[in-house]
PDB file of N, CA and C in Angstrom:
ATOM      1  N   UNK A   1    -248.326  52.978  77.692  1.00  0.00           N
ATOM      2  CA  UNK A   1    -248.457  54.234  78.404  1.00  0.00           C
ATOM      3  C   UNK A   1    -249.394  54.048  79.594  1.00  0.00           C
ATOM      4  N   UNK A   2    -249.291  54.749  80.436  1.00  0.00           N
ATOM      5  CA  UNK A   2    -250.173  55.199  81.466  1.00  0.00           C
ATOM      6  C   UNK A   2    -250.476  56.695  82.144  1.00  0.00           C
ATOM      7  N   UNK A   3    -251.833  56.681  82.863  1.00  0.00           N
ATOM      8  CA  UNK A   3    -252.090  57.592  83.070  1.00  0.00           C
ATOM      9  C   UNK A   3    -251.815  57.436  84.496  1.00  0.00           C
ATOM     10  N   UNK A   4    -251.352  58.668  85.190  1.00  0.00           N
ATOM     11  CA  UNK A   4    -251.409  58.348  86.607  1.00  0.00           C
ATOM     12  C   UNK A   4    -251.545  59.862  87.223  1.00  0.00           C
ATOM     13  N   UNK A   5    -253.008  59.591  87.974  1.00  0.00           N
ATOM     14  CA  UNK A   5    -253.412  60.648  88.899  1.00  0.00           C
ATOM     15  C   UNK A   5    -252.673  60.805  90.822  1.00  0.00           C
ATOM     16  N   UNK A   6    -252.780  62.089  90.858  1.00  0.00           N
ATOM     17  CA  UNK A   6    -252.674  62.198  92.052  1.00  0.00           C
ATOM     18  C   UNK A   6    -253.216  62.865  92.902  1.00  0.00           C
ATOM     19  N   UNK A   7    -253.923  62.642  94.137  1.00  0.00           N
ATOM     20  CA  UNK A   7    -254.741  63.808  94.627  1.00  0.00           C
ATOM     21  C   UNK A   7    -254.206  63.937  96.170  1.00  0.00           C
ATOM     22  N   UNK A   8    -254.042  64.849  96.965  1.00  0.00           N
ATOM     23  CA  UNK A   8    -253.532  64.937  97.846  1.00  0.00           C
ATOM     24  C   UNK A   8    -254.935  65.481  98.572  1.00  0.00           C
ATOM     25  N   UNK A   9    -255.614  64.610  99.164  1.00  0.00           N
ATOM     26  CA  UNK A   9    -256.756  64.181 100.259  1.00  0.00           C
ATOM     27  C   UNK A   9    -256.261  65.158 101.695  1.00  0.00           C
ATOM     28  N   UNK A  10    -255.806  66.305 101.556  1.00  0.00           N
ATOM     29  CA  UNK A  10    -255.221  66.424 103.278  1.00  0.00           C
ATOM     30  C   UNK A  10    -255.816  67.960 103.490  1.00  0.00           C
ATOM     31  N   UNK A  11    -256.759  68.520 102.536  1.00  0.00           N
ATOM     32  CA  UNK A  11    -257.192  69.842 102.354  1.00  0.00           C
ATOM     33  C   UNK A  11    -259.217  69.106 103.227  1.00  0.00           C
ATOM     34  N   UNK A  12    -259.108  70.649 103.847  1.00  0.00           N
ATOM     35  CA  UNK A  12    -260.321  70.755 104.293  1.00  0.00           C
ATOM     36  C   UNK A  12    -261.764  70.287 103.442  1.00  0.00           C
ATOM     37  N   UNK A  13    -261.677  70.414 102.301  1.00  0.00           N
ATOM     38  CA  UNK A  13    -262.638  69.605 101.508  1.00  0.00           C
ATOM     39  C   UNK A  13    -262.532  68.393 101.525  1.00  0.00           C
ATOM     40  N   UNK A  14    -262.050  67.728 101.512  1.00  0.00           N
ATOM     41  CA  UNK A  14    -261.954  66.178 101.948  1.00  0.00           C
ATOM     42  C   UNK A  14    -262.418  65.786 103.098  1.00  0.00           C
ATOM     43  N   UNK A  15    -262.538  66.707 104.325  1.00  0.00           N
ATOM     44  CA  UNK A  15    -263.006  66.594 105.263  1.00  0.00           C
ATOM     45  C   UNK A  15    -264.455  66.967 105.747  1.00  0.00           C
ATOM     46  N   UNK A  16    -265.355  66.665 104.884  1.00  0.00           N
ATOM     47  CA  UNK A  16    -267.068  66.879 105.372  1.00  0.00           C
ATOM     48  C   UNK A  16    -267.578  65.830 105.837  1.00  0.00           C
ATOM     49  N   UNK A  17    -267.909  66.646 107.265  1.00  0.00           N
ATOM     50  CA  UNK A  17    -268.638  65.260 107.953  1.00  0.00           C
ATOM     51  C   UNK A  17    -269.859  64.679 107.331  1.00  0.00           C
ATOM     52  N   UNK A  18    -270.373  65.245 106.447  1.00  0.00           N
ATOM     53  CA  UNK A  18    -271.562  64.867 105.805  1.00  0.00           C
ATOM     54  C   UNK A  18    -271.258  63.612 104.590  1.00  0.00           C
ATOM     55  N   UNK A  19    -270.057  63.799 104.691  1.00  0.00           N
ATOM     56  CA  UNK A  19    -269.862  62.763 102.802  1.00  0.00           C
ATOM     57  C   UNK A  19    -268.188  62.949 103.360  1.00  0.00           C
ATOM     58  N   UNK A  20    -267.661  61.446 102.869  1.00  0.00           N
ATOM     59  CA  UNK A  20    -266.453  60.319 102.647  1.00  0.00           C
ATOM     60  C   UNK A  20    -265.825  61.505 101.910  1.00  0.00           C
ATOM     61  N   UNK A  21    -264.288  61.528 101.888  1.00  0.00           N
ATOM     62  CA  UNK A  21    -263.771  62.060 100.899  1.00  0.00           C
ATOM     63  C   UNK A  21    -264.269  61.672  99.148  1.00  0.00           C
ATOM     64  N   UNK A  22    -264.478  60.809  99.541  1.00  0.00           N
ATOM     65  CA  UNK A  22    -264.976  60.334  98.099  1.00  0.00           C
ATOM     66  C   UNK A  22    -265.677  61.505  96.990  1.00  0.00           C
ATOM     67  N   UNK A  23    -266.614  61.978  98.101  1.00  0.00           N
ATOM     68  CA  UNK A  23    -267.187  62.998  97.054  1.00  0.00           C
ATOM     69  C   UNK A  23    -266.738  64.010  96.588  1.00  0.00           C
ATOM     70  N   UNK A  24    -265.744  64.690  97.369  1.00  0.00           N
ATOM     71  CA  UNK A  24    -264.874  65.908  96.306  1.00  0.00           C
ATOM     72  C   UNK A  24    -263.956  64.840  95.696  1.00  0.00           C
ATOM     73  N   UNK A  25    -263.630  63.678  95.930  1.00  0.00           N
ATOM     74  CA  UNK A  25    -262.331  62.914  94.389  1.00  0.00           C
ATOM     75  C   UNK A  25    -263.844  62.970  93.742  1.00  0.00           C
ATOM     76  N   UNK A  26    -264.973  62.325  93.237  1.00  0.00           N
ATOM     77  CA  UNK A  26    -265.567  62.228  92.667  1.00  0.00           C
ATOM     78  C   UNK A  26    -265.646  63.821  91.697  1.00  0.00           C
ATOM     79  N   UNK A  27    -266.266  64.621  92.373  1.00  0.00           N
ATOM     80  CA  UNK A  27    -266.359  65.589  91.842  1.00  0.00           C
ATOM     81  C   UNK A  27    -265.324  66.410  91.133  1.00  0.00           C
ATOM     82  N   UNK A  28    -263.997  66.329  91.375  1.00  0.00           N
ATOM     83  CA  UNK A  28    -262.737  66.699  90.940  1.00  0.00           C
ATOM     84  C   UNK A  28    -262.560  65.665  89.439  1.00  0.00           C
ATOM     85  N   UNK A  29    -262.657  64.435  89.752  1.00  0.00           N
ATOM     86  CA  UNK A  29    -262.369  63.543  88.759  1.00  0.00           C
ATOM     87  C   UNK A  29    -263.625  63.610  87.590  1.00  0.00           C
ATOM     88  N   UNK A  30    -264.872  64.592  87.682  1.00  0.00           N
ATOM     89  CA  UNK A  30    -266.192  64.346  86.962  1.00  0.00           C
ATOM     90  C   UNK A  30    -265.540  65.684  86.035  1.00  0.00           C
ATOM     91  N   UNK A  31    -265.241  66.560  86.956  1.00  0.00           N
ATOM     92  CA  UNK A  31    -264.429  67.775  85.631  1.00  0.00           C
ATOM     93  C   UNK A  31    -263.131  67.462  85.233  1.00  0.00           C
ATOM     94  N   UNK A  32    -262.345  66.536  85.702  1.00  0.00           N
ATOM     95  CA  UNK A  32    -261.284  66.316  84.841  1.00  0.00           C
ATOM     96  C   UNK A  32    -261.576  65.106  83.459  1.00  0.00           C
ATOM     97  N   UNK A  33    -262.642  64.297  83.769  1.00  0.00           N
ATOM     98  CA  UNK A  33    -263.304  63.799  82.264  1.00  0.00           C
ATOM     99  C   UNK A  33    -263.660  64.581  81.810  1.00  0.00           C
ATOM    100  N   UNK A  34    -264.531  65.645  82.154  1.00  0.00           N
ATOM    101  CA  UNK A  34    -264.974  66.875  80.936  1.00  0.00           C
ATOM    102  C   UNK A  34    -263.677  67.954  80.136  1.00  0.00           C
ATOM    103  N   UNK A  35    -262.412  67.804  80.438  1.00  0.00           N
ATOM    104  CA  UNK A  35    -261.133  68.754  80.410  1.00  0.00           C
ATOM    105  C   UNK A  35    -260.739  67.458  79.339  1.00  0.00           C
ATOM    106  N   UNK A  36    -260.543  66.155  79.839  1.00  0.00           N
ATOM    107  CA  UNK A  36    -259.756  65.152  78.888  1.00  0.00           C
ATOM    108  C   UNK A  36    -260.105  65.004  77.690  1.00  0.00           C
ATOM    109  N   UNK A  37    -261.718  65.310  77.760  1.00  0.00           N
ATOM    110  CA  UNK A  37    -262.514  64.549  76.487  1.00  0.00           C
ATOM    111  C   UNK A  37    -262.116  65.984  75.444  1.00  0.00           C
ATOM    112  N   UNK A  38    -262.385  66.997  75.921  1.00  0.00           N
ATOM    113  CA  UNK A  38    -261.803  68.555  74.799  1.00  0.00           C
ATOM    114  C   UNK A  38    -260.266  68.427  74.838  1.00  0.00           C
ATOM    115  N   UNK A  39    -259.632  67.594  75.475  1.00  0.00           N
ATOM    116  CA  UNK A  39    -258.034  67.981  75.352  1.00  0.00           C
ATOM    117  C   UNK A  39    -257.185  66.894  75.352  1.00  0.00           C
ATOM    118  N   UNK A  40    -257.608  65.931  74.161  1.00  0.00           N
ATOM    119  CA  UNK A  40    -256.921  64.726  74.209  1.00  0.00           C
ATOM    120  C   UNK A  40    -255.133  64.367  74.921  1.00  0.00           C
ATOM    121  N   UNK A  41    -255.232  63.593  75.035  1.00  0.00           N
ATOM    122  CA  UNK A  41    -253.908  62.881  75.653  1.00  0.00           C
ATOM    123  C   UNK A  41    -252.723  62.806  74.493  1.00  0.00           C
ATOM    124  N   UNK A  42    -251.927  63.609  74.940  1.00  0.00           N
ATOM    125  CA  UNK A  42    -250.933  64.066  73.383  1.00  0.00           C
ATOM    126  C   UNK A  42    -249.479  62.604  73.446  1.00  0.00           C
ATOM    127  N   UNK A  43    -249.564  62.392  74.753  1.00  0.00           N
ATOM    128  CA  UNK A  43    -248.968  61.219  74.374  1.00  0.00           C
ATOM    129  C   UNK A  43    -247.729  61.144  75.928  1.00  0.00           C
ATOM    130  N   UNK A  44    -246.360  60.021  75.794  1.00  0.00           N
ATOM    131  CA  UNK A  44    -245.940  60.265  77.225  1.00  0.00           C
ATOM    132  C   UNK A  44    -245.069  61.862  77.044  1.00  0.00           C
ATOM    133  N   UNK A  45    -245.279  62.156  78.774  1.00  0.00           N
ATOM    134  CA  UNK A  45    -244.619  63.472  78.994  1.00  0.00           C
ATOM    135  C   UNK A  45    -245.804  64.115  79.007  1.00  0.00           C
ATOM    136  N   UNK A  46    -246.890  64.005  78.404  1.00  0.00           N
ATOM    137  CA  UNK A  46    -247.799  65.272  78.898  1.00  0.00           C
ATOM    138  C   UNK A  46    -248.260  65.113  80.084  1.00  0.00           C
ATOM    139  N   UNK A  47    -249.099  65.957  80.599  1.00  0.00           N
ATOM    140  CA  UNK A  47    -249.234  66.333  82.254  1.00  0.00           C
ATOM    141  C   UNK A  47    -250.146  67.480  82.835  1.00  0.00           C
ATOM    142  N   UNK A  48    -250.608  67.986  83.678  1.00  0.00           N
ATOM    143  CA  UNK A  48    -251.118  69.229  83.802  1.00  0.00           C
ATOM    144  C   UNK A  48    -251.811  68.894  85.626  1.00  0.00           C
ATOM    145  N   UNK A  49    -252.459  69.660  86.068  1.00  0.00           N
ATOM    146  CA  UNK A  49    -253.000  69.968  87.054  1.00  0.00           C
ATOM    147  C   UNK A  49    -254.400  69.404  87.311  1.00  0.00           C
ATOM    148  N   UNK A  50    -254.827  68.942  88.442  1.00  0.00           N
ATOM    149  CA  UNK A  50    -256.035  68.302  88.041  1.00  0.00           C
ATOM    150  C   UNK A  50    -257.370  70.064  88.480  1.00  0.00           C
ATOM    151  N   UNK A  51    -258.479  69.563  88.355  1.00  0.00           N
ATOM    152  CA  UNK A  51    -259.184  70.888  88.760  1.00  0.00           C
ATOM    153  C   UNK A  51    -258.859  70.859  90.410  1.00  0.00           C
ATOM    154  N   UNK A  52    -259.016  72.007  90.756  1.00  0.00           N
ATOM    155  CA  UNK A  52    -259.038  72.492  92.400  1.00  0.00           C
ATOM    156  C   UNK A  52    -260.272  72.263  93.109  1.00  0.00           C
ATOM    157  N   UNK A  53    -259.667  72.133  94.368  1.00  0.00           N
ATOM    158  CA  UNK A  53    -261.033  71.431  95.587  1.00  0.00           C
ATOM    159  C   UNK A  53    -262.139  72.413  95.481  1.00  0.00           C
ATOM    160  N   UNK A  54    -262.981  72.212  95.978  1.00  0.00           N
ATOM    161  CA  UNK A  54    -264.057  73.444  96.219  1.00  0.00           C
ATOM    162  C   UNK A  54    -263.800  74.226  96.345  1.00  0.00           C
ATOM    163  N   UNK A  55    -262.520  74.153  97.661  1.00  0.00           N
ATOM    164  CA  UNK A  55    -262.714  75.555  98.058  1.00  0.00           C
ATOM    165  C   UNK A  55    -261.303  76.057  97.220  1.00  0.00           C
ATOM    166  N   UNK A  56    -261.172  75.934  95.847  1.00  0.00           N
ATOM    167  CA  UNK A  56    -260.166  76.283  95.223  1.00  0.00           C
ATOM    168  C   UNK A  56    -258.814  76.453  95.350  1.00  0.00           C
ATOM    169  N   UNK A  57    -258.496  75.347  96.115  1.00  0.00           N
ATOM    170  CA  UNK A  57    -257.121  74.942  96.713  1.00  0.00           C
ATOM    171  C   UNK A  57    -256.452  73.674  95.898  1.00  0.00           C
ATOM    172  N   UNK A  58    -255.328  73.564  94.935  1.00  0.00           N
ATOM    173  CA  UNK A  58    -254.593  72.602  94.437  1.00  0.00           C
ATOM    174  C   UNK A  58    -254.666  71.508  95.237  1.00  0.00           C
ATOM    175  N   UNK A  59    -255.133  70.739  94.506  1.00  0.00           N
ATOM    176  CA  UNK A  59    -255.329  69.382  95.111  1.00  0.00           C
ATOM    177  C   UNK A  59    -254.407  68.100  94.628  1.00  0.00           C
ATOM    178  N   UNK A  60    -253.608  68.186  93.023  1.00  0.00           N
ATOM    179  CA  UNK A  60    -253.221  67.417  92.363  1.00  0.00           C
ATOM    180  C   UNK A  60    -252.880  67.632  90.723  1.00  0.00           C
ATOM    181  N   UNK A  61    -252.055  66.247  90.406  1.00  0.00           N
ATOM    182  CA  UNK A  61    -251.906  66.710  88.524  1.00  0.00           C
ATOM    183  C   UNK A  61    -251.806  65.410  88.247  1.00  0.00           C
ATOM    184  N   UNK A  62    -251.421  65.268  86.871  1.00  0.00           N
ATOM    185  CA  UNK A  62    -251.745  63.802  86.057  1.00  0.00           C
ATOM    186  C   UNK A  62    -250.758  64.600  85.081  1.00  0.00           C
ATOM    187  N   UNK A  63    -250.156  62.908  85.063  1.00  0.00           N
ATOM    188  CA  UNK A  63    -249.134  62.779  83.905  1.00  0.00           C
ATOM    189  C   UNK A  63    -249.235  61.609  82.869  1.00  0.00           C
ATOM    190  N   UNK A  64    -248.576  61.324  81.500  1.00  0.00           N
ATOM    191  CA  UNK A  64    -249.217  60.398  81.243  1.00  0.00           C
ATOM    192  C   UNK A  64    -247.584  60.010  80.701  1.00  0.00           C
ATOM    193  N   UNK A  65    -247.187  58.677  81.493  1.00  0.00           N
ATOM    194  CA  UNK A  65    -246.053  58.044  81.777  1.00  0.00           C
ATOM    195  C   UNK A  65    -245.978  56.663  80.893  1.00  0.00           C
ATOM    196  N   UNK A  66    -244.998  56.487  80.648  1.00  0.00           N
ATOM    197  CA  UNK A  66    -244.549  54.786  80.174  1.00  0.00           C
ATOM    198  C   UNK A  66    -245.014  53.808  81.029  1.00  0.00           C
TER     199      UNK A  66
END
């Protein structure tokens, strides 16, 4: 199995001149370990949404594939 994320980097949070996109994936990916660890991985075919950018705009989902 695998897990495979996706984040679509093209939303205004990704864009702070102060900090790399890096830091909203960071921060997106720090609450989606806190969501995984209460909501184990049921196996392939499951899937869901990852959390939303700051400024609460869909950013991505994860599926967990062959």
């Amino acid at each position: 199995m695998k897990l495979k994320i996706t984040v679509d980097l093209d939303n205004a949070a990704f864009r702070d001149p102060g900090h790399g996109p890096q830091w909203e994936v960071a921060r997106i990916l720090g609450t989606f370990t806190n969501y995984i660890i209460d909501h184990p991985l049921e196996g392939v075919g499951d899937s869901g949404h990852l959390p939303p950018d700051i400024n609460g705009n869909k950013v991505g989902e994860w599926k967990v594939t062959r």
